[in-house]
C-alpha atoms as a PDB file:
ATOM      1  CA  UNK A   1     174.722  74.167  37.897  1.00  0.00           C
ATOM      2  CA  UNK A   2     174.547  72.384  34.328  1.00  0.00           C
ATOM      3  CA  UNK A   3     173.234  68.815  34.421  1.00  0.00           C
ATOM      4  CA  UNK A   4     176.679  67.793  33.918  1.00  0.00           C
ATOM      5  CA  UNK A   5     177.604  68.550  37.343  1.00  0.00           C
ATOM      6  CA  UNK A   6     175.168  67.247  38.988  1.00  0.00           C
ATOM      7  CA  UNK A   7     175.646  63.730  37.588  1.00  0.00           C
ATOM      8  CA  UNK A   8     178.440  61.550  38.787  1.00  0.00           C
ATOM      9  CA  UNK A   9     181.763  62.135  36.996  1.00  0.00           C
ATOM     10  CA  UNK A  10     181.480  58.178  35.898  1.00  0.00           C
ATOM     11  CA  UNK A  11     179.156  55.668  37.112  1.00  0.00           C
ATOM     12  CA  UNK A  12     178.937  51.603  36.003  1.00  0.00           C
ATOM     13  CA  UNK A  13     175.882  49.811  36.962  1.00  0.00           C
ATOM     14  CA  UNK A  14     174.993  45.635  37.734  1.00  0.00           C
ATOM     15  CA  UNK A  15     178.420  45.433  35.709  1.00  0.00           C
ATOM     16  CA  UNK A  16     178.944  41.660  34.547  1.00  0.00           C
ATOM     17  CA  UNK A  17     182.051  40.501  32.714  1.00  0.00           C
ATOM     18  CA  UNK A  18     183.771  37.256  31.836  1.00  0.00           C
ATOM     19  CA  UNK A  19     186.519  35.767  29.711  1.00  0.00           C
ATOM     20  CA  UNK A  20     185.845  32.559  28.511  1.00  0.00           C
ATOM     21  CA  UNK A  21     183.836  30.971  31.703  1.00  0.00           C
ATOM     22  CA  UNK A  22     185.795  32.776  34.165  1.00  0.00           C
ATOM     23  CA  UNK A  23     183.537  35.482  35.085  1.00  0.00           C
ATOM     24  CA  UNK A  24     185.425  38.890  36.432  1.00  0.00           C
ATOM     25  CA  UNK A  25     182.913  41.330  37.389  1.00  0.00           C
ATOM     26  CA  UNK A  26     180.075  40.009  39.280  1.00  0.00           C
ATOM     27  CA  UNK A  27     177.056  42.717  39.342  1.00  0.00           C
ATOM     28  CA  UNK A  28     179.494  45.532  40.105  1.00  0.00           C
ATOM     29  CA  UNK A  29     178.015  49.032  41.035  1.00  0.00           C
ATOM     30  CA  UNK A  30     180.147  51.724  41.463  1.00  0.00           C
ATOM     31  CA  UNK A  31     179.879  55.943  41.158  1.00  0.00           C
ATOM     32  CA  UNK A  32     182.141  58.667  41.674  1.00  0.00           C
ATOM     33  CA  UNK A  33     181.325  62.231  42.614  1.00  0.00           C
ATOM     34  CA  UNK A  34     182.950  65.330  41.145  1.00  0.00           C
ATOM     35  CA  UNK A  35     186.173  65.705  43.133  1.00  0.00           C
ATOM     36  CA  UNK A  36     186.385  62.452  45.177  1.00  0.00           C
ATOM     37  CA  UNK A  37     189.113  60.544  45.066  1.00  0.00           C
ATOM     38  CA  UNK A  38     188.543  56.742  45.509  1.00  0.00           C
ATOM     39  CA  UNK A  39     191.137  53.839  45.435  1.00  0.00           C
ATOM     40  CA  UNK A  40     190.204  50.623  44.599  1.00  0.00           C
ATOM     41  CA  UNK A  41     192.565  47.724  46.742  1.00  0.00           C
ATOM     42  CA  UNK A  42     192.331  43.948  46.709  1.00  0.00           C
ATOM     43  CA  UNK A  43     193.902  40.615  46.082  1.00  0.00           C
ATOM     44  CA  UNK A  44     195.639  39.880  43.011  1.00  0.00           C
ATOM     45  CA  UNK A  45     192.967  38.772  40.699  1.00  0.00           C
ATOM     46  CA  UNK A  46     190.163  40.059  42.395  1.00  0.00           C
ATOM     47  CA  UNK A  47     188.554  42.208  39.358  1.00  0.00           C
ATOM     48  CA  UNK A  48     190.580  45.548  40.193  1.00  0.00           C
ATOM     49  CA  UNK A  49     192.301  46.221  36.892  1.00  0.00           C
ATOM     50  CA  UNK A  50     189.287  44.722  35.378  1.00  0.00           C
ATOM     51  CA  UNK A  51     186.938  46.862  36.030  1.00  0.00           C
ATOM     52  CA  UNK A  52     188.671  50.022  35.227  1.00  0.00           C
ATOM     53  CA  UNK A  53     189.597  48.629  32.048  1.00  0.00           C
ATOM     54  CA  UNK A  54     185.440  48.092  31.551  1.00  0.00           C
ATOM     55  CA  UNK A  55     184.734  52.127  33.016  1.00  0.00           C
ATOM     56  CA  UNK A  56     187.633  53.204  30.418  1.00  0.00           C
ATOM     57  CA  UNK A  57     186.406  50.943  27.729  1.00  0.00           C
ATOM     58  CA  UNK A  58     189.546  48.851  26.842  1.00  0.00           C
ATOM     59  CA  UNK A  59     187.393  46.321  27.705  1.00  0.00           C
ATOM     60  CA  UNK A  60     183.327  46.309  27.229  1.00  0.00           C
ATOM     61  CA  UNK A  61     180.998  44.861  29.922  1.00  0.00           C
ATOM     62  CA  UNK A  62     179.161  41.935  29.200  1.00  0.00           C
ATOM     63  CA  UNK A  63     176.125  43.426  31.110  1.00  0.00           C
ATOM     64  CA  UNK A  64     175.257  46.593  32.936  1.00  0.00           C
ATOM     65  CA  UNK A  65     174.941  50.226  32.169  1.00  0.00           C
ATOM     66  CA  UNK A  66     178.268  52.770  31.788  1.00  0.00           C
ATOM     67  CA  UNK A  67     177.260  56.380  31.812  1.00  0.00           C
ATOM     68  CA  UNK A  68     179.987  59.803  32.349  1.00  0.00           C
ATOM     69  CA  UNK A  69     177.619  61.944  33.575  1.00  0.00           C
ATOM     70  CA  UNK A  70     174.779  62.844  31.107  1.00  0.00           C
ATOM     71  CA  UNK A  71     176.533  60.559  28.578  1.00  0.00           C
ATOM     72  CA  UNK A  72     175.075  57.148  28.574  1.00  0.00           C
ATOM     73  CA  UNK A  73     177.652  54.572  27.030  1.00  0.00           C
ATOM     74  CA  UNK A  74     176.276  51.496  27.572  1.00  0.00           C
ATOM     75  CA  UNK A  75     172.343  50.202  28.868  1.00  0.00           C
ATOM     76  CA  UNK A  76     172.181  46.540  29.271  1.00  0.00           C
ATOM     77  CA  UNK A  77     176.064  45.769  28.213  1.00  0.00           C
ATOM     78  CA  UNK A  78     174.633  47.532  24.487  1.00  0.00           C
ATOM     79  CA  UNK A  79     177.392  50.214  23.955  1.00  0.00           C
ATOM     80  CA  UNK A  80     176.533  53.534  22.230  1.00  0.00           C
ATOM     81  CA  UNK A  81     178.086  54.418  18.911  1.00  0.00           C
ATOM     82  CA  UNK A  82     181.611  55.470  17.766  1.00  0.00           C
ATOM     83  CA  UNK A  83     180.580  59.230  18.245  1.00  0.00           C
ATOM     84  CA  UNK A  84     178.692  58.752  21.561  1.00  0.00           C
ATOM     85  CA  UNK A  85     182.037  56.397  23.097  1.00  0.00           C
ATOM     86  CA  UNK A  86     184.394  59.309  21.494  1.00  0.00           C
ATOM     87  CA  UNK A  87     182.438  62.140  23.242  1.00  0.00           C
ATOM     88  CA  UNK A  88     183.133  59.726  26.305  1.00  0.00           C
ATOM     89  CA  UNK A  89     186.849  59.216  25.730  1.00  0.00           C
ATOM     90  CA  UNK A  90     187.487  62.927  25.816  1.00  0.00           C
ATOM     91  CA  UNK A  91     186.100  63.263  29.731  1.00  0.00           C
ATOM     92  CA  UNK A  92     189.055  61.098  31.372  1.00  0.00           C
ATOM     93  CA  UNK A  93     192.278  60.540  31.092  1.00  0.00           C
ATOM     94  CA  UNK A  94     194.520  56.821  32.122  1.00  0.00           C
ATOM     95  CA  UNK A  95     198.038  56.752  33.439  1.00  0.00           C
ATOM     96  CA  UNK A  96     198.476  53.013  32.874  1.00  0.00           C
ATOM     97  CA  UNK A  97     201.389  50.958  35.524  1.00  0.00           C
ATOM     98  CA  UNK A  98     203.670  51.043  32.466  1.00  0.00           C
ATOM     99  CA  UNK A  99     203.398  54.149  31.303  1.00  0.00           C
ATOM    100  CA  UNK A 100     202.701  53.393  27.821  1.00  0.00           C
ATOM    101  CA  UNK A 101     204.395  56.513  26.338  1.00  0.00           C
ATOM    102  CA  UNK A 102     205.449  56.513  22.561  1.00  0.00           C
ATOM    103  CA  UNK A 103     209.031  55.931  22.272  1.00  0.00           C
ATOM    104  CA  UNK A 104     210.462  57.209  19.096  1.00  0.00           C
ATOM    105  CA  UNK A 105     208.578  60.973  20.770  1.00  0.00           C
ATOM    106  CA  UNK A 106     209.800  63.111  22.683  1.00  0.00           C
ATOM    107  CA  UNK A 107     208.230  63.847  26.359  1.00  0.00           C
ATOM    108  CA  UNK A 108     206.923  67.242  24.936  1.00  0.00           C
ATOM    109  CA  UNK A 109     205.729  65.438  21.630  1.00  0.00           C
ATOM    110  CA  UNK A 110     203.820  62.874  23.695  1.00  0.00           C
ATOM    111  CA  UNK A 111     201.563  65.350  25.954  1.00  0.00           C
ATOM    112  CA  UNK A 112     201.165  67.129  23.102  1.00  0.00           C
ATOM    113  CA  UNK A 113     199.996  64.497  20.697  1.00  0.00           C
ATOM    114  CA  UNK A 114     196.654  63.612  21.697  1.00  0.00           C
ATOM    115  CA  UNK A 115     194.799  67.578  22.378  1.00  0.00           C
ATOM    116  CA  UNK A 116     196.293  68.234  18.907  1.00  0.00           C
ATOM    117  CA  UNK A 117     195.591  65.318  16.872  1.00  0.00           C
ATOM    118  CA  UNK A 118     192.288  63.924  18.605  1.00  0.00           C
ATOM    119  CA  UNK A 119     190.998  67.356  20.099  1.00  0.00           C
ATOM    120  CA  UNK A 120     191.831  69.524  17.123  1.00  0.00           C
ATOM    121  CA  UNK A 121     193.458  72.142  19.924  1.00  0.00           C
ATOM    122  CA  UNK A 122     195.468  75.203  18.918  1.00  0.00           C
ATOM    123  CA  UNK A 123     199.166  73.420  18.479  1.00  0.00           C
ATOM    124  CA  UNK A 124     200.306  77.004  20.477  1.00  0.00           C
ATOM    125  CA  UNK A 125     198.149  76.859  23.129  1.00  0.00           C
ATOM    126  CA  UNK A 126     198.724  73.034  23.453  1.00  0.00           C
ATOM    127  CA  UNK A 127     202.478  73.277  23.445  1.00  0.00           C
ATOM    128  CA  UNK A 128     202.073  76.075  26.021  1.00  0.00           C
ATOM    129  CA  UNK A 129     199.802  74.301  28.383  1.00  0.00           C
ATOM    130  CA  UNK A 130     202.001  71.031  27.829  1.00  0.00           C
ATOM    131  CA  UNK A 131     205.149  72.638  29.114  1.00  0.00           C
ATOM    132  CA  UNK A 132     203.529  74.162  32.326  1.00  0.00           C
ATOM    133  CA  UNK A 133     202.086  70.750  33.192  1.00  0.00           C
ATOM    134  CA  UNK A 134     205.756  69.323  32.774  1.00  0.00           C
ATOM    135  CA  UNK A 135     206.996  72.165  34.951  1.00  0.00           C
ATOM    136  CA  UNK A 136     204.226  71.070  37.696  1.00  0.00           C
ATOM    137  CA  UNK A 137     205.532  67.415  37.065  1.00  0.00           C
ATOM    138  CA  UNK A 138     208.898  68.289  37.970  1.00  0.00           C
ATOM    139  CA  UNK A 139     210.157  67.503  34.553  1.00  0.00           C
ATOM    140  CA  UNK A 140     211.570  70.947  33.146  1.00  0.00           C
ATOM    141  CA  UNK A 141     214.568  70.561  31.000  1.00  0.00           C
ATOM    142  CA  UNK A 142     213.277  66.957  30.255  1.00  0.00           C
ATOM    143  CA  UNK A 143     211.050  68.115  27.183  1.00  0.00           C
ATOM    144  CA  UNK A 144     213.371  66.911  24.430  1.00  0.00           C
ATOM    145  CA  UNK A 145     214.179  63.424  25.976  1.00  0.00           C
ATOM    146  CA  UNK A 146     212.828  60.804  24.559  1.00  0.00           C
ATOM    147  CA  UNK A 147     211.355  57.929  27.371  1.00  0.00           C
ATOM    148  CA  UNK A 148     214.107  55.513  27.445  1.00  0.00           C
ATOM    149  CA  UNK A 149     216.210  58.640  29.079  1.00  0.00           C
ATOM    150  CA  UNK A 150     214.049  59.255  31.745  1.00  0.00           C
ATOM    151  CA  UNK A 151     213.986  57.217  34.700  1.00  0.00           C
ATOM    152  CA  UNK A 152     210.905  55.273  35.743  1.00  0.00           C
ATOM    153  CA  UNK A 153     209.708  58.269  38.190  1.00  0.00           C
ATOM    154  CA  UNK A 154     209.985  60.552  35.328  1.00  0.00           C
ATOM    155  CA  UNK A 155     208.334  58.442  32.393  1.00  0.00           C
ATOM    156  CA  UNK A 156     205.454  57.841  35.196  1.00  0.00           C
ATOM    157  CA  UNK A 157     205.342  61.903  35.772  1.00  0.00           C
ATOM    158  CA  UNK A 158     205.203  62.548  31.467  1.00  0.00           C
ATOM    159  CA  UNK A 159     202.656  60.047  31.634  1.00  0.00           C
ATOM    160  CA  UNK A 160     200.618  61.826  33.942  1.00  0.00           C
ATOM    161  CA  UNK A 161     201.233  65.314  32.247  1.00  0.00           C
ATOM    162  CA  UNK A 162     199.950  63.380  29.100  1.00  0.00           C
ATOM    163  CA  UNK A 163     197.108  62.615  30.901  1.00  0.00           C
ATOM    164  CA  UNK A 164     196.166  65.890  32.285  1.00  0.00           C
ATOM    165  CA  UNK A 165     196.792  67.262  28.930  1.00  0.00           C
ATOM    166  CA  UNK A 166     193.659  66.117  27.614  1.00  0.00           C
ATOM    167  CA  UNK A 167     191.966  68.486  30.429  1.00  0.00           C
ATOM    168  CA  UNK A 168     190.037  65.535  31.678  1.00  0.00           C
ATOM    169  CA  UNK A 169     187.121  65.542  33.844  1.00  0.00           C
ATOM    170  CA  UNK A 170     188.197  62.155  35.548  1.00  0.00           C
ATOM    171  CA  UNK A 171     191.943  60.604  35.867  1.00  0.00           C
ATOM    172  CA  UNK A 172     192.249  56.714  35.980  1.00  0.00           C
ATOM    173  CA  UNK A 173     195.918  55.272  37.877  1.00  0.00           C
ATOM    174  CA  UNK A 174     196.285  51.325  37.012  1.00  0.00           C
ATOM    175  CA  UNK A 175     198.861  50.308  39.360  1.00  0.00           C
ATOM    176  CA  UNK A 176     200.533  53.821  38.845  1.00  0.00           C
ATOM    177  CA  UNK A 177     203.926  52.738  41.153  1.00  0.00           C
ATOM    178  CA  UNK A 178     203.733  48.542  40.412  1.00  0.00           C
ATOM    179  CA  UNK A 179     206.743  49.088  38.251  1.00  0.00           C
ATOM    180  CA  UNK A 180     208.490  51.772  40.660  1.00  0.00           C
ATOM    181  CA  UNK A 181     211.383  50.884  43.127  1.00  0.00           C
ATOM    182  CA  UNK A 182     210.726  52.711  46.635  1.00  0.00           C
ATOM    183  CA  UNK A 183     212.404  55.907  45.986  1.00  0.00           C
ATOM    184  CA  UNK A 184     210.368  56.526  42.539  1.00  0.00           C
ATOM    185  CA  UNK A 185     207.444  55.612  43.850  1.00  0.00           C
ATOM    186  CA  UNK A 186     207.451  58.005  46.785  1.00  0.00           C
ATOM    187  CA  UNK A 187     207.825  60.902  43.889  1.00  0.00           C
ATOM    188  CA  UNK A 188     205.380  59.916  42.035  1.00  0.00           C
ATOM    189  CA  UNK A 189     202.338  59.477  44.593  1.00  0.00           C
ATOM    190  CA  UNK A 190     203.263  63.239  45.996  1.00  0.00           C
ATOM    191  CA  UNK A 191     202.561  63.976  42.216  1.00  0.00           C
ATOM    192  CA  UNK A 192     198.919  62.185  42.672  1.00  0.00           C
ATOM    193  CA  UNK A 193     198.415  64.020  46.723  1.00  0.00           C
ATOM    194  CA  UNK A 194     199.426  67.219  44.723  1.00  0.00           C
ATOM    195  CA  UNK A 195     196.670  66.323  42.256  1.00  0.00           C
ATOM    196  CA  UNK A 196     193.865  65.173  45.027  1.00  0.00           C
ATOM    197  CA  UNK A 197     195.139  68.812  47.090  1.00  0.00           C
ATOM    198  CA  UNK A 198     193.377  70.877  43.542  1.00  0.00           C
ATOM    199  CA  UNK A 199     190.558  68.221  43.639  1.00  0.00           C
ATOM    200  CA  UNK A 200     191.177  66.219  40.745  1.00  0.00           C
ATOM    201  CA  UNK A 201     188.696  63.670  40.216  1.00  0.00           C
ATOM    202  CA  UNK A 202     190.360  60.137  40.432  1.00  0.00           C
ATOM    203  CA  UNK A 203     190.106  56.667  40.308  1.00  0.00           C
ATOM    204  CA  UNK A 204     193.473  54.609  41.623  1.00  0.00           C
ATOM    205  CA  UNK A 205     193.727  50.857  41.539  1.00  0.00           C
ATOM    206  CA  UNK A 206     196.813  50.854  44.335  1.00  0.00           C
ATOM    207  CA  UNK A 207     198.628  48.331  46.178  1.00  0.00           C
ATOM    208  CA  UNK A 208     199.714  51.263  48.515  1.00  0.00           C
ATOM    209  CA  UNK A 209     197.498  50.944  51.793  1.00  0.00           C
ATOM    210  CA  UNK A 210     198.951  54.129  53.571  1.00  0.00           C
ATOM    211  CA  UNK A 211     198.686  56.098  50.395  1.00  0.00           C
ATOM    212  CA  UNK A 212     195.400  55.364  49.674  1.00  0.00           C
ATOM    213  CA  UNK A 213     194.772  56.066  53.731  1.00  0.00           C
ATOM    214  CA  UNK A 214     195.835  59.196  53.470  1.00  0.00           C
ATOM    215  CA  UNK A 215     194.604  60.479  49.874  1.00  0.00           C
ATOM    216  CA  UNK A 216     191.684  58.151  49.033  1.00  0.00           C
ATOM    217  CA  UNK A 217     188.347  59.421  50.265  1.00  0.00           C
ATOM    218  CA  UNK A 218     186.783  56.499  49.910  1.00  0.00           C
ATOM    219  CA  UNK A 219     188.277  52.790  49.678  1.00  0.00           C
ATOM    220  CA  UNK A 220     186.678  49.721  47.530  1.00  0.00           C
ATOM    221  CA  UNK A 221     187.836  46.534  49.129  1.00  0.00           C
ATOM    222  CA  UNK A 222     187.185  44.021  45.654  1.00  0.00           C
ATOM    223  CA  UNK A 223     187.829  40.492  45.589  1.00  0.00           C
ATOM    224  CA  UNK A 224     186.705  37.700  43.756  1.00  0.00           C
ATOM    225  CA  UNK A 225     184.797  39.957  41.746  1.00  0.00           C
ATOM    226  CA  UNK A 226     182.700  41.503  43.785  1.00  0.00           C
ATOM    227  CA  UNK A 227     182.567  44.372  46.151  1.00  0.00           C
ATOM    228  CA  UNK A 228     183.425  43.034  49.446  1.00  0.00           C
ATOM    229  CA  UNK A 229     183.328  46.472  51.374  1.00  0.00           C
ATOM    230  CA  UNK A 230     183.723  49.898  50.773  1.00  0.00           C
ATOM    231  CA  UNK A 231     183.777  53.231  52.748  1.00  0.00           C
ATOM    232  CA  UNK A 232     185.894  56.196  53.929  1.00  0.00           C
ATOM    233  CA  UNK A 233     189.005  55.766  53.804  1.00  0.00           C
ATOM    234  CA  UNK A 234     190.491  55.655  56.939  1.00  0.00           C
ATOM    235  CA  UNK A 235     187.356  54.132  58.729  1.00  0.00           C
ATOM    236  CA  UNK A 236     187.764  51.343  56.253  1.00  0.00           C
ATOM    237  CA  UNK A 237     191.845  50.591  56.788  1.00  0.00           C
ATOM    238  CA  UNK A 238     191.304  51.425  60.266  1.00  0.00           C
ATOM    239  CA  UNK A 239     188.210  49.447  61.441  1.00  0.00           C
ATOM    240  CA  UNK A 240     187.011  47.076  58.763  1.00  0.00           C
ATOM    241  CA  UNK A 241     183.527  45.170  59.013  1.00  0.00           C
ATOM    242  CA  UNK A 242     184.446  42.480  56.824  1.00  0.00           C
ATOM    243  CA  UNK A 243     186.814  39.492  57.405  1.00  0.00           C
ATOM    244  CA  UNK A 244     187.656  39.042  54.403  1.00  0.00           C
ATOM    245  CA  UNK A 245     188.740  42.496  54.229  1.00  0.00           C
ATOM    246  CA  UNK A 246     190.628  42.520  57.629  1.00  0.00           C
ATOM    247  CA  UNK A 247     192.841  39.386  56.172  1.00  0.00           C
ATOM    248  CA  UNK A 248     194.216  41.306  53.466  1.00  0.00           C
ATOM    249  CA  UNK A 249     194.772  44.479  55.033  1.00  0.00           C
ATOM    250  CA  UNK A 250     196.761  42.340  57.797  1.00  0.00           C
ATOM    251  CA  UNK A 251     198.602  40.874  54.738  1.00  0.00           C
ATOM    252  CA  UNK A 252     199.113  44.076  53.742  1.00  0.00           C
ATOM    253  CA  UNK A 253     201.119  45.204  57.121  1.00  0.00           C
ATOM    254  CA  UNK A 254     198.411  47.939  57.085  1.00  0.00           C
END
């Protein structure tokens, strides 16, 4: 076993962040193992979408340590340099709640894009690899379309392939089904239990308590920016220690 491996995938340490003097992320710990799933649930405005914007470094922490596994990014909210946070880029991939797909490309064009033009991949055996993921995706025949054909199912699904594409060690969901009626959003989370089924190492910010039930193996309960509670899944939706945890998940119908 390489030291890689035996590392968490990602971890974030004593993670601090504010914008202007509202502060976020209040001395936020949190690791995940090589194939564990974990969803992240909570209020609106509880520090959710924050901090995976801080472990996928849209945003940088204004204190703490960010390491994927034997690659330290941050110590003490000092970030590493442009190679060290590029090294880091390349281990995960981010399906964002708006998919955030090109859209003058086509679907093939934008799972291709990235493993050719940021990981200097063989275009052949990209453009190979990028139509079987579309195939797993459901989305054969759909490789000439261009987003605004698709429906919002689909676009989520491309950006997932685009994603997994980039043969990630980690896969980030924002809010993967916010924008989703009921019917697109039940075809895109089997997408995400398909994903969990080949152990697929993820991290999904969902509002979705029987979903993350079910797939999650763990749960963080986050509000006001800090982590109220957090355990296995289904011990945590079905028996939580926490009031303030109980409240929400009763708001929640779950």
């Amino acid at each position: 076993m390489n030291e890689t491996t035996k590392k968490p995938v990602v971890s974030i340490e004593h993670a601090q962040k504010s914008f202007g003097d509202v502060q976020v992320l209040r001395d936020i710990s949190i690791s995940v193992e090589p194939g564990e799933v974990v969803a992240i649930i909570g209020p609106s405005g509880g520090g959710k979408s924050t901090l995976l914007r801080c472990m996928t470094l849209l945003e940088r922490v204004d204190a703490g340590d960010l390491s994927y596994g034997d690659l330290a990014c941050a110590r003490n909210g000092v970030y590493g340099d442009k190679s060290v946070l590029a090294q880091a880029r390349q281990r995960f991939g981010l399906v964002f709640q708006n998919y955030n797909l090109f859209p003058h490309f086509s679907v093939l064009k934008n799972v291709m894009d990235a493993p050719i033009c940021v990981q200097r991949r063989d275009r052949a055996e990209v453009e190979a690899q990028a139509r079987q993921i579309l195939a797993k995706m459901g989305l054969t025949g759909n490789e000439d379309k261009v987003p605004c054909q698709l429906s919002g199912g689909q676009q989520q699904r491309a950006s997932i392939a685009r994603a997994l594409a980039m043969n990630p060690q980690i896969v980030f969901f924002d809010e993967p089904t916010s924008a989703l009626d009921p019917e697109l959003t039940a075809e895109v989370l089997k997408v995400i239990k398909g994903l969990a089924a080949e152990n697929m190492t993820m991290v999904i910010v969902t509002h979705e308590m029987g979903f993350a039930r079910e797939v999650a193996d763990r749960i963080v309960f986050m509000d006001g920016g800090v982590i109220v509670e957090q355990g296995p899944a289904r011990e945590l939706i079905d028996n939580p220690r926490e009031e303030r945890t109980r409240a929400f998940l009763a708001q929640r119908g779950a």
